[in-house]
PDB file of N, CA and C in Angstrom:
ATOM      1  N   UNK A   1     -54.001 -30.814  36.927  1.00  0.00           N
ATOM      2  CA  UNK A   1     -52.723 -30.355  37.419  1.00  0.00           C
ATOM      3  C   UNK A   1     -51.948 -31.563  37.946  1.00  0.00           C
ATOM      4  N   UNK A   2     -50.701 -31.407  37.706  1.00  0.00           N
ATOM      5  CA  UNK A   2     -50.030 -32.505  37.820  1.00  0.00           C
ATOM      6  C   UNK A   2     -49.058 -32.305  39.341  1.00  0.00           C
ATOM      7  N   UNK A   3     -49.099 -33.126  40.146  1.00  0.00           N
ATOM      8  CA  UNK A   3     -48.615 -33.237  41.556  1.00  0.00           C
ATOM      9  C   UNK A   3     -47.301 -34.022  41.592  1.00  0.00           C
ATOM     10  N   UNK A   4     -46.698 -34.399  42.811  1.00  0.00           N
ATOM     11  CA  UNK A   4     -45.911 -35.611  43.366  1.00  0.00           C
ATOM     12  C   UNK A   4     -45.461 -35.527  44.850  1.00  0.00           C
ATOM     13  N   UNK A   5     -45.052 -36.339  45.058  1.00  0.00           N
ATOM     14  CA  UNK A   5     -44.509 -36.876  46.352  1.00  0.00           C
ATOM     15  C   UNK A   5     -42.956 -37.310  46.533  1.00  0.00           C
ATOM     16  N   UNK A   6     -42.230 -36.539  47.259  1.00  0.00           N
ATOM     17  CA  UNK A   6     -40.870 -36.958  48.112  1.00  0.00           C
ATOM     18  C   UNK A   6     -40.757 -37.354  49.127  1.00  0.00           C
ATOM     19  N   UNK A   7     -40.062 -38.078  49.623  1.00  0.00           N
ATOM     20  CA  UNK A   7     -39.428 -38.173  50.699  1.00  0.00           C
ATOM     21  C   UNK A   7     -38.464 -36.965  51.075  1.00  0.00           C
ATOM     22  N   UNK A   8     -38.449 -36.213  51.732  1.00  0.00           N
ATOM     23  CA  UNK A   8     -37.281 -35.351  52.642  1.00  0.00           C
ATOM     24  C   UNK A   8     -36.896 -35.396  53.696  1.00  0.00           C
ATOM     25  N   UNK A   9     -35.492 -35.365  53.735  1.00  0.00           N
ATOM     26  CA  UNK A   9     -34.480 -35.761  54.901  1.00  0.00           C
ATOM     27  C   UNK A   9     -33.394 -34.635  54.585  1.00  0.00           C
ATOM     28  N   UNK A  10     -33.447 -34.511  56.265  1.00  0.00           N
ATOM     29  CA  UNK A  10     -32.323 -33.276  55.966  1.00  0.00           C
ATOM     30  C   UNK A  10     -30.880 -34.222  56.580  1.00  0.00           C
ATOM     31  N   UNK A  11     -29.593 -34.118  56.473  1.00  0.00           N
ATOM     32  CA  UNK A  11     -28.787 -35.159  56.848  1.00  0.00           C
ATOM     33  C   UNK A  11     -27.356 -34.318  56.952  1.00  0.00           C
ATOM     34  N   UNK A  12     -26.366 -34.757  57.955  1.00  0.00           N
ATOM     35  CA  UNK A  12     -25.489 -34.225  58.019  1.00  0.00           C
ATOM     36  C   UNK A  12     -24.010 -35.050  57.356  1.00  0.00           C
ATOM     37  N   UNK A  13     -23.322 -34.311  56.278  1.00  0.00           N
ATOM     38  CA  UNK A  13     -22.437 -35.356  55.631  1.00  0.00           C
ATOM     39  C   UNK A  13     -20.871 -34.513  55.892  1.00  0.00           C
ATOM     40  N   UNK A  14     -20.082 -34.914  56.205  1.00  0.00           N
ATOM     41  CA  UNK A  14     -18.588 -34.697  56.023  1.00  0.00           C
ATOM     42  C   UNK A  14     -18.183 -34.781  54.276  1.00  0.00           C
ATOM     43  N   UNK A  15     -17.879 -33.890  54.153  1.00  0.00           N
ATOM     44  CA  UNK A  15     -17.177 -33.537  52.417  1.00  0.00           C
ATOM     45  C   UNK A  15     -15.751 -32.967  52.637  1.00  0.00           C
ATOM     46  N   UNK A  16     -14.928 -33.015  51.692  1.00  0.00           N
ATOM     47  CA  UNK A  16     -13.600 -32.436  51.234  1.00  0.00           C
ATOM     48  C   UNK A  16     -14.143 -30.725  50.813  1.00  0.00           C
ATOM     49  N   UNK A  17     -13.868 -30.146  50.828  1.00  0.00           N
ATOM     50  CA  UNK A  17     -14.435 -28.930  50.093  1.00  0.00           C
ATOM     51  C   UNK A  17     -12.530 -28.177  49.831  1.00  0.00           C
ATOM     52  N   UNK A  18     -12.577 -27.628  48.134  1.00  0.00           N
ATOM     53  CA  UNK A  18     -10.978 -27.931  47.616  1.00  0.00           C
ATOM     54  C   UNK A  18     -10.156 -26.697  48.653  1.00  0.00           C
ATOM     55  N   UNK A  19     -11.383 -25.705  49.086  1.00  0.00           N
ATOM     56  CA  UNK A  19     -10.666 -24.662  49.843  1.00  0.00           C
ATOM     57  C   UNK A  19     -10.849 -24.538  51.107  1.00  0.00           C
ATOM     58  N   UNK A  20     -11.735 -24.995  52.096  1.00  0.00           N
ATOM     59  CA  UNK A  20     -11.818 -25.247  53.407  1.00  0.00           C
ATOM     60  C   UNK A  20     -11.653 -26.509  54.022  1.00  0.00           C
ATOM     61  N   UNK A  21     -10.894 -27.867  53.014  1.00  0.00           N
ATOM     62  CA  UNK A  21     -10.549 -28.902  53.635  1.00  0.00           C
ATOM     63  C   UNK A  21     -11.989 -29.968  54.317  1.00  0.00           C
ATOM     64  N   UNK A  22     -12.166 -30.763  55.388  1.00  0.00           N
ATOM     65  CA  UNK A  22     -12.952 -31.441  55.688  1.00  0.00           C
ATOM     66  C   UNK A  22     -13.843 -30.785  56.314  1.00  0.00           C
ATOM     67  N   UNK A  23     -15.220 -30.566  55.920  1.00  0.00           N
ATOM     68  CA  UNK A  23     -16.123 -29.658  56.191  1.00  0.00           C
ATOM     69  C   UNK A  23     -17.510 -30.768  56.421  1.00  0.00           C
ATOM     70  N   UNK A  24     -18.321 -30.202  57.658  1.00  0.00           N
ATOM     71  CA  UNK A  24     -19.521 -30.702  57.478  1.00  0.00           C
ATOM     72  C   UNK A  24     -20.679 -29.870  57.167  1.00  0.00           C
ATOM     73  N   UNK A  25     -21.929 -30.426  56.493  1.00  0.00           N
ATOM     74  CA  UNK A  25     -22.740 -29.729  55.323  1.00  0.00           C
ATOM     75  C   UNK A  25     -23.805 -30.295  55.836  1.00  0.00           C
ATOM     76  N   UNK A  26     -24.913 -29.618  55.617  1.00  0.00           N
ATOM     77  CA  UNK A  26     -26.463 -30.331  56.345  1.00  0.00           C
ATOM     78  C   UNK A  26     -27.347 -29.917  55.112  1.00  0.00           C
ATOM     79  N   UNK A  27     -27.355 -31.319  54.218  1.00  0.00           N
ATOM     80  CA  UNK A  27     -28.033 -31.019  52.788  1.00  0.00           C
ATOM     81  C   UNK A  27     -29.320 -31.752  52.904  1.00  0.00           C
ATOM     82  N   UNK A  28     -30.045 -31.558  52.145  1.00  0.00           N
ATOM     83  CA  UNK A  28     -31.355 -31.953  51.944  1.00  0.00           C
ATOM     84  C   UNK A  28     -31.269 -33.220  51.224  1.00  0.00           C
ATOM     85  N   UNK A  29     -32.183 -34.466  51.291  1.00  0.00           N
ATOM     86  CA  UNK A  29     -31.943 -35.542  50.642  1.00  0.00           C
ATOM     87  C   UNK A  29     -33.220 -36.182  50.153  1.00  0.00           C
ATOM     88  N   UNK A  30     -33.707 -36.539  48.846  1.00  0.00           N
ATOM     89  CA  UNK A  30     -34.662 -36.508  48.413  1.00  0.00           C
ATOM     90  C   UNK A  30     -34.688 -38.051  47.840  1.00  0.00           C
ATOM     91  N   UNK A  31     -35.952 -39.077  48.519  1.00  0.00           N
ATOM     92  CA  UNK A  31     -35.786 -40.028  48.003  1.00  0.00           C
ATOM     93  C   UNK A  31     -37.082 -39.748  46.987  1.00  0.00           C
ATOM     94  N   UNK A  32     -37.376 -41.573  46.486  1.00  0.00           N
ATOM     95  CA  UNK A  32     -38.984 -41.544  45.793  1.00  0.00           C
ATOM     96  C   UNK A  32     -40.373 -42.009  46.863  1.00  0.00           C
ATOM     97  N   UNK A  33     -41.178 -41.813  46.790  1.00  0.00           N
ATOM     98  CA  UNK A  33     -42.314 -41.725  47.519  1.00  0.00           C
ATOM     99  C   UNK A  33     -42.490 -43.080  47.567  1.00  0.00           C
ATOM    100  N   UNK A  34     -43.690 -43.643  48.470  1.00  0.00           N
ATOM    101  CA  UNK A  34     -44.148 -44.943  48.294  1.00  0.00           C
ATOM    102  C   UNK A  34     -45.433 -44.874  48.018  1.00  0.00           C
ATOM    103  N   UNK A  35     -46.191 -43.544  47.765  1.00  0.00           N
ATOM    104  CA  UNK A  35     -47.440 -43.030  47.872  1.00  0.00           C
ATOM    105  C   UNK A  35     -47.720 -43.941  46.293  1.00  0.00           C
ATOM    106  N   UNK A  36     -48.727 -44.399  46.312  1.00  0.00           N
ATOM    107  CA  UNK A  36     -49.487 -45.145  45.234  1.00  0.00           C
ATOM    108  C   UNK A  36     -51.066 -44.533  44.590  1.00  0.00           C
ATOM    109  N   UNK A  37     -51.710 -43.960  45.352  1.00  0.00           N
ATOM    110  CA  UNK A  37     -53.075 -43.554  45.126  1.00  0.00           C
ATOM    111  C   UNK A  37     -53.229 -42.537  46.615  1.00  0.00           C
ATOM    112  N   UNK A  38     -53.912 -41.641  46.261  1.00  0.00           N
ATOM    113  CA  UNK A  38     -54.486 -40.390  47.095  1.00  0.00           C
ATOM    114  C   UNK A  38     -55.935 -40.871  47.079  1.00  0.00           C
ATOM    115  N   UNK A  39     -56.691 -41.268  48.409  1.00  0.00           N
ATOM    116  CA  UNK A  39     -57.888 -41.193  48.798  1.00  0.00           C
ATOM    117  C   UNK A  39     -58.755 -40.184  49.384  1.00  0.00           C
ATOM    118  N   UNK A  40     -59.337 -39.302  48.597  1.00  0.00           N
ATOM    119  CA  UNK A  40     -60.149 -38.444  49.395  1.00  0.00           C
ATOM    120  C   UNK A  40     -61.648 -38.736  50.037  1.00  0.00           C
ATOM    121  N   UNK A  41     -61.887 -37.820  51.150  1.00  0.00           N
ATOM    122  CA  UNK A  41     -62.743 -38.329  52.016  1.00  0.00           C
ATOM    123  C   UNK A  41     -64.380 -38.181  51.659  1.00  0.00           C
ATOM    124  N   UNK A  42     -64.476 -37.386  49.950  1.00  0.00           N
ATOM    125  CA  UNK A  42     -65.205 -37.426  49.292  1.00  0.00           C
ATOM    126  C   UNK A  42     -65.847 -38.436  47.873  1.00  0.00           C
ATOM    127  N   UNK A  43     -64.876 -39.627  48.585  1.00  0.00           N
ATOM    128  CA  UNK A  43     -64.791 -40.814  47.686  1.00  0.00           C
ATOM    129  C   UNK A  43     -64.107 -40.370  46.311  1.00  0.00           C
ATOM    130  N   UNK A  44     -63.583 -39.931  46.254  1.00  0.00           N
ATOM    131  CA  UNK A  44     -62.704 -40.039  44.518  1.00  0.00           C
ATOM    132  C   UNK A  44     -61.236 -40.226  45.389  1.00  0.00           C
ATOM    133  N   UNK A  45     -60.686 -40.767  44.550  1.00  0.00           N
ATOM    134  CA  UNK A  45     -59.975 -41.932  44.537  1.00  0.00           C
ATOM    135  C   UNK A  45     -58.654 -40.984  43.148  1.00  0.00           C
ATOM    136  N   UNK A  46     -57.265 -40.895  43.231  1.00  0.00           N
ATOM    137  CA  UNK A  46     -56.132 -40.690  42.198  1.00  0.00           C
ATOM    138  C   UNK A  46     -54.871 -41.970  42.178  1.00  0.00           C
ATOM    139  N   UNK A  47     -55.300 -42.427  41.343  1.00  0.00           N
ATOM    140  CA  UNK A  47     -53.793 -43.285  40.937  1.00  0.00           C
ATOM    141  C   UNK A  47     -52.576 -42.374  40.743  1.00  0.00           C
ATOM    142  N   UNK A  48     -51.564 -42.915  40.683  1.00  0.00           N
ATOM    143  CA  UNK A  48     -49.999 -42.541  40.737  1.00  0.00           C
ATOM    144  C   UNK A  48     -49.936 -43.325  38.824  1.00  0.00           C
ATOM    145  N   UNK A  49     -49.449 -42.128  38.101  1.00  0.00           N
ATOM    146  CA  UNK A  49     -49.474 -42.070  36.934  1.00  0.00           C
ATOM    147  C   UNK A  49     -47.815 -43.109  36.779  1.00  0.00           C
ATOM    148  N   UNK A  50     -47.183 -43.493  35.600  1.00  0.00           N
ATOM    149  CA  UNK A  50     -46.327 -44.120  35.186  1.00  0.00           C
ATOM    150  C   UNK A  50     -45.057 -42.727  35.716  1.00  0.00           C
ATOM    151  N   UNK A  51     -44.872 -41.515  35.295  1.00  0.00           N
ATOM    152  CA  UNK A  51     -44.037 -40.665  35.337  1.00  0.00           C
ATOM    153  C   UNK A  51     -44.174 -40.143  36.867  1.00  0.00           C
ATOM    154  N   UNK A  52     -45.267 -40.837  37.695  1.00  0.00           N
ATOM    155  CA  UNK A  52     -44.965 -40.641  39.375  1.00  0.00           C
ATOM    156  C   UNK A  52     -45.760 -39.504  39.793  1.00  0.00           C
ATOM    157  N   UNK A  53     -46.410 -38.708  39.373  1.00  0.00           N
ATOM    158  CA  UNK A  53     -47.418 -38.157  39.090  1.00  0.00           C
ATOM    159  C   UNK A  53     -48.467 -38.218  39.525  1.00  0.00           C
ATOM    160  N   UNK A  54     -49.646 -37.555  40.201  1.00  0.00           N
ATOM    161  CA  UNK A  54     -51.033 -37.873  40.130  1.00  0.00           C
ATOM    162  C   UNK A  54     -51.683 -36.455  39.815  1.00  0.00           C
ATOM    163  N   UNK A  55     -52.564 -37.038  38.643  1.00  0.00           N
ATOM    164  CA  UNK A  55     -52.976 -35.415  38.108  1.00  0.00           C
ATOM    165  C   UNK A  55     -54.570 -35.215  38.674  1.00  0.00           C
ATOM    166  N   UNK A  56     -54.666 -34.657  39.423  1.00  0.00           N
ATOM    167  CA  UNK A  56     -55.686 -33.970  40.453  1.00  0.00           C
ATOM    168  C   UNK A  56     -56.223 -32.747  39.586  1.00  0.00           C
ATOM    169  N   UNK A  57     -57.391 -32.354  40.206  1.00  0.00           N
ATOM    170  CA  UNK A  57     -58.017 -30.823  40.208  1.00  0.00           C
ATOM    171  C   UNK A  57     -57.174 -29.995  40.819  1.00  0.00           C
ATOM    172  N   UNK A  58     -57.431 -28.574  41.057  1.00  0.00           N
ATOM    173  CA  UNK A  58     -57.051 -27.607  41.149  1.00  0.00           C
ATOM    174  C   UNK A  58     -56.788 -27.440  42.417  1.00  0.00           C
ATOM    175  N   UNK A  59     -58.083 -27.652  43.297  1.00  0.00           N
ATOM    176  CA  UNK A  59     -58.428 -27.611  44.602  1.00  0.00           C
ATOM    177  C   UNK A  59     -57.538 -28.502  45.690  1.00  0.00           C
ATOM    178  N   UNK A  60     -57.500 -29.771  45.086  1.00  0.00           N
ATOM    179  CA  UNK A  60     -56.388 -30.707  45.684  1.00  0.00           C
ATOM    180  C   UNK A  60     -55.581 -30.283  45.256  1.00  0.00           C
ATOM    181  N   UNK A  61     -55.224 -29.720  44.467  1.00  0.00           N
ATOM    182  CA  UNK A  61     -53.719 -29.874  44.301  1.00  0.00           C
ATOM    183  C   UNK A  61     -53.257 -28.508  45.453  1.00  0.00           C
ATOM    184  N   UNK A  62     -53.863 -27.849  45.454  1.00  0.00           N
ATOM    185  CA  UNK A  62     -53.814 -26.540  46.414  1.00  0.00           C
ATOM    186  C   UNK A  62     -53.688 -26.866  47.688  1.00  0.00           C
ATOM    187  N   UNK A  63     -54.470 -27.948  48.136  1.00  0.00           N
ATOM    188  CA  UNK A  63     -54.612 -28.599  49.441  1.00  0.00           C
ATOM    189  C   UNK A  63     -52.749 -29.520  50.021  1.00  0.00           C
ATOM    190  N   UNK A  64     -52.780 -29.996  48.690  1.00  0.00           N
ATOM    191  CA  UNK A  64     -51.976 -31.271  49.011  1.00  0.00           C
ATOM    192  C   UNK A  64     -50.180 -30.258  49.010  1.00  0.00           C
ATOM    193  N   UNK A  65     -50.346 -29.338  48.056  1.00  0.00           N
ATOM    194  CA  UNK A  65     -48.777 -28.555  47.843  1.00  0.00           C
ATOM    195  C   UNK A  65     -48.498 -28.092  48.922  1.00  0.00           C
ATOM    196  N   UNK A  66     -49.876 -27.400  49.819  1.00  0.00           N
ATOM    197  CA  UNK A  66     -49.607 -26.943  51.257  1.00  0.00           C
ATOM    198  C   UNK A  66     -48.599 -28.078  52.464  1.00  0.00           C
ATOM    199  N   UNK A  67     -48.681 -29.100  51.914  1.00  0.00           N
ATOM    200  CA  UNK A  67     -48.338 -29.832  53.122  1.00  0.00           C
ATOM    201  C   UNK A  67     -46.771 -30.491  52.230  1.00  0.00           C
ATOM    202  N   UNK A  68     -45.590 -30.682  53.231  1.00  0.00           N
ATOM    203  CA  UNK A  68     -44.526 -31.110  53.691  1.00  0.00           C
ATOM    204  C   UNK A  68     -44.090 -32.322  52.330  1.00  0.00           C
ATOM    205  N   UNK A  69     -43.598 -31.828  51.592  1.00  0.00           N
ATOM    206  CA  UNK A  69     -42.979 -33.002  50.140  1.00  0.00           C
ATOM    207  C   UNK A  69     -43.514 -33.130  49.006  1.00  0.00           C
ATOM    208  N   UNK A  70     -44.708 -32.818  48.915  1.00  0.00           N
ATOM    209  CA  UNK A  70     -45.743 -32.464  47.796  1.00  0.00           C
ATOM    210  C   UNK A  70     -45.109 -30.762  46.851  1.00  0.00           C
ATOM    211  N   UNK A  71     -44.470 -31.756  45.919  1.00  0.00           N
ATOM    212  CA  UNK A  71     -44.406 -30.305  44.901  1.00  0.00           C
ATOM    213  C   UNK A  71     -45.038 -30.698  43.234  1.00  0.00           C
ATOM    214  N   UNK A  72     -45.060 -29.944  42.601  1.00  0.00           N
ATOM    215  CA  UNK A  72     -46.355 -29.507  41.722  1.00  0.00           C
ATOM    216  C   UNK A  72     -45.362 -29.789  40.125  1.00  0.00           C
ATOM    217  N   UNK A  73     -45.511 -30.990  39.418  1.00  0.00           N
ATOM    218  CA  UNK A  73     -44.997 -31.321  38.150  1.00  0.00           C
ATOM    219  C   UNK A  73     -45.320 -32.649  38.394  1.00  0.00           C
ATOM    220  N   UNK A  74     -44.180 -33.177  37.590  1.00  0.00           N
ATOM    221  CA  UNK A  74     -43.794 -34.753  36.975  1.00  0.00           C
ATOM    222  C   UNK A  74     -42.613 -35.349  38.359  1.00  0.00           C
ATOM    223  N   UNK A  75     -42.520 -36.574  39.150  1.00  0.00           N
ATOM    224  CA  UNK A  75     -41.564 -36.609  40.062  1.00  0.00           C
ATOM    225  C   UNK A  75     -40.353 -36.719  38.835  1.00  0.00           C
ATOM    226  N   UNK A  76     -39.502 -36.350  40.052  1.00  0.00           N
ATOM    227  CA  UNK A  76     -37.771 -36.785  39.453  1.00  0.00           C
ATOM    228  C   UNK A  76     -37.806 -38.020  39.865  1.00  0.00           C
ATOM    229  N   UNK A  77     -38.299 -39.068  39.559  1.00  0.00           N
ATOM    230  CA  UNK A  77     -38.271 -40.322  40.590  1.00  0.00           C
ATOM    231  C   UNK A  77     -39.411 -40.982  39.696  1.00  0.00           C
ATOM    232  N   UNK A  78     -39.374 -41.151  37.860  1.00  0.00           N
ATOM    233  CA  UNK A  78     -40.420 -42.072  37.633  1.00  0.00           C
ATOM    234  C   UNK A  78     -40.041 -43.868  37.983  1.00  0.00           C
ATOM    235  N   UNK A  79     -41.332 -44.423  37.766  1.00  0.00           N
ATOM    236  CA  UNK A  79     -41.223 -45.690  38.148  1.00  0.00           C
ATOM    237  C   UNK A  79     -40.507 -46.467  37.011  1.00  0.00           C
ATOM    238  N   UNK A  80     -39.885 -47.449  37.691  1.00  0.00           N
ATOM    239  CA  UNK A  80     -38.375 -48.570  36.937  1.00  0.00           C
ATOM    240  C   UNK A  80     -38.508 -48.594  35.619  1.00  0.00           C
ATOM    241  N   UNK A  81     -39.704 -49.227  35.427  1.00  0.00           N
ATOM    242  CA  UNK A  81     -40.088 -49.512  33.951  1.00  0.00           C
ATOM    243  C   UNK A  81     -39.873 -48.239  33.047  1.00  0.00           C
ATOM    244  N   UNK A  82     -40.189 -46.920  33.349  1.00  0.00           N
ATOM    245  CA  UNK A  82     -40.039 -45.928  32.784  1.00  0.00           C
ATOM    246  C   UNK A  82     -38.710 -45.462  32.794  1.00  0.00           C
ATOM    247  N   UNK A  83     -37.506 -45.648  33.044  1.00  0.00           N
ATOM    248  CA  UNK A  83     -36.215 -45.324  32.803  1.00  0.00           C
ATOM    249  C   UNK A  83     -35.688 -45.462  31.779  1.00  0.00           C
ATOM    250  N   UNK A  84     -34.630 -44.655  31.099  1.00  0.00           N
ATOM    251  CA  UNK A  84     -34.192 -45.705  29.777  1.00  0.00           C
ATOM    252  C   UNK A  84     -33.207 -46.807  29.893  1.00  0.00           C
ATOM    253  N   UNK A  85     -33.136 -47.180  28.927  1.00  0.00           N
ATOM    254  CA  UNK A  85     -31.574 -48.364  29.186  1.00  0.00           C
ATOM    255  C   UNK A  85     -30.454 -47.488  29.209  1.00  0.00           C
ATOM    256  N   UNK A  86     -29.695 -47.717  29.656  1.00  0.00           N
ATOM    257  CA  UNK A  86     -28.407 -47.514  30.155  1.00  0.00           C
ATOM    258  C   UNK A  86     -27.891 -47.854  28.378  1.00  0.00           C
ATOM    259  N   UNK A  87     -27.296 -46.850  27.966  1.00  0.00           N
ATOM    260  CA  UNK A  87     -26.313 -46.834  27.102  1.00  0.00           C
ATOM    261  C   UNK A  87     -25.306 -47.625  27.283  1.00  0.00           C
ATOM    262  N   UNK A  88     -24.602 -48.381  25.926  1.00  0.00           N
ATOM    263  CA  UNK A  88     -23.304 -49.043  26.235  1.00  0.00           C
ATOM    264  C   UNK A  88     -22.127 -48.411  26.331  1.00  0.00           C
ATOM    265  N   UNK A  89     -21.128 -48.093  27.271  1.00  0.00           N
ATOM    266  CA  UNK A  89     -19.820 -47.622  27.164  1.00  0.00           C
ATOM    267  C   UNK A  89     -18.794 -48.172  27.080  1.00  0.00           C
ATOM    268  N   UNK A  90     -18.490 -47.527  26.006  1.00  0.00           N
ATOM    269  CA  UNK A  90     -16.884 -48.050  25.274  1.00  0.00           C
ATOM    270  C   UNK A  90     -15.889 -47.031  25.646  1.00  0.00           C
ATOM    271  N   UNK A  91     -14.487 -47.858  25.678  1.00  0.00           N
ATOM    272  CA  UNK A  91     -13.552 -47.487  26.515  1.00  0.00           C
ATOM    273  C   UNK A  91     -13.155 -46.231  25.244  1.00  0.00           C
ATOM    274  N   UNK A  92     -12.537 -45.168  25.135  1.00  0.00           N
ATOM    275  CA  UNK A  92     -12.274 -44.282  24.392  1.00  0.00           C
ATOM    276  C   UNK A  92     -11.103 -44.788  23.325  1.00  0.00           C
ATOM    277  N   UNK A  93     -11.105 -44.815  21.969  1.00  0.00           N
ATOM    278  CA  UNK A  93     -10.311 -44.887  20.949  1.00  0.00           C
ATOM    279  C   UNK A  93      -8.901 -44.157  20.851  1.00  0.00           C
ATOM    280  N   UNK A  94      -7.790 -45.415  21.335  1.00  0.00           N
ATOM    281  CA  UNK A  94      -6.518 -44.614  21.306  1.00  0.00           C
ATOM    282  C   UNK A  94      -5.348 -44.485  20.011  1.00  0.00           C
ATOM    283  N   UNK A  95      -5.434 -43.294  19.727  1.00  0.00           N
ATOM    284  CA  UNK A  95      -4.998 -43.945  17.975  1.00  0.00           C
ATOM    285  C   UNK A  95      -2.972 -43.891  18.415  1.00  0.00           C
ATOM    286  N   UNK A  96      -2.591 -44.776  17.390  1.00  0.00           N
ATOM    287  CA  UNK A  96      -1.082 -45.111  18.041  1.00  0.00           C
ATOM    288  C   UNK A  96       0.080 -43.916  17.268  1.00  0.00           C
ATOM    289  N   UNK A  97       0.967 -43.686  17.932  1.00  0.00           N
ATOM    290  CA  UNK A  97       1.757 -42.611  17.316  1.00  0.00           C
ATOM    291  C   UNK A  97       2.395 -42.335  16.566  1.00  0.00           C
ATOM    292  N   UNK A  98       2.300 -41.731  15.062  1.00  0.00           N
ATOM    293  CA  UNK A  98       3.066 -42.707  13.962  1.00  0.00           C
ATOM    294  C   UNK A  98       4.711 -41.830  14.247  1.00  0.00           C
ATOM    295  N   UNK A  99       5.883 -42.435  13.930  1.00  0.00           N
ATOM    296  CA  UNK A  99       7.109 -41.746  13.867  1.00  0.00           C
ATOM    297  C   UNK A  99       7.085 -41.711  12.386  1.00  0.00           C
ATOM    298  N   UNK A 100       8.076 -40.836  12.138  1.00  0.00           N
ATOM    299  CA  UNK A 100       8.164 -40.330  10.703  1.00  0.00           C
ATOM    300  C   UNK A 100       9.917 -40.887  10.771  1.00  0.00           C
ATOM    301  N   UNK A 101       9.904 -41.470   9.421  1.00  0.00           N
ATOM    302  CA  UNK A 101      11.378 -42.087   9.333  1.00  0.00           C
ATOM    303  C   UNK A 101      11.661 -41.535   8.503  1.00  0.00           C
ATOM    304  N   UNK A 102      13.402 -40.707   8.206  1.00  0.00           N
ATOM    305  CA  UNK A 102      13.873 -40.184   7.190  1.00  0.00           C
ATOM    306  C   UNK A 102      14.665 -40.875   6.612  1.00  0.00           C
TER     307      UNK A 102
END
């Protein structure tokens, strides 16, 4: 079973909102973990997979979801190397206006 790790912060931000004007909002804020390997006290030992991940048994994973940032997949937050490249963007094609001459 496949696990991960967040950071959570709850944070208070001032926004525009288009129909109640300057509003403050208390959103949740999710960084990436710094967690590298899970040590259990039964000597086995989980690395942190490339996609941020550590794929555990059943039992840990049951243990670990119970507690505070631990949710149960692939992180939204894989490591650098695993990102793609950034696509190149080109400015949009402006075609010119022909006049019609009589």
């Amino acid at each position: 079973m496949k696990i991960h790790h967040v950071h959570q912060d709850f944070v208070d931000r001032w926004v525009t909102d288009p129909n109640l004007g300057v509003v403050k909002r208390h959103e949740l804020v999710m960084k990436p973990s710094s967690i590298d390997s899970i040590a259990l006290p039964d000597g086995r030992t989980f690395s942190r997979a490339a996609d941020g991940s550590f794929d555990v048994d059943a039992i840990t994973a049951k243990h670990f979801l119970a507690m505070p940032g631990w949710q149960e997949g692939p992180s939204p937050f894989p490591d650098d190397d695993m990102e793609p490249e950034p696509e190149e963007v080109r400015p949009p094609r402006v075609s010119k206006a022909r006049t019609s001459r009589s």
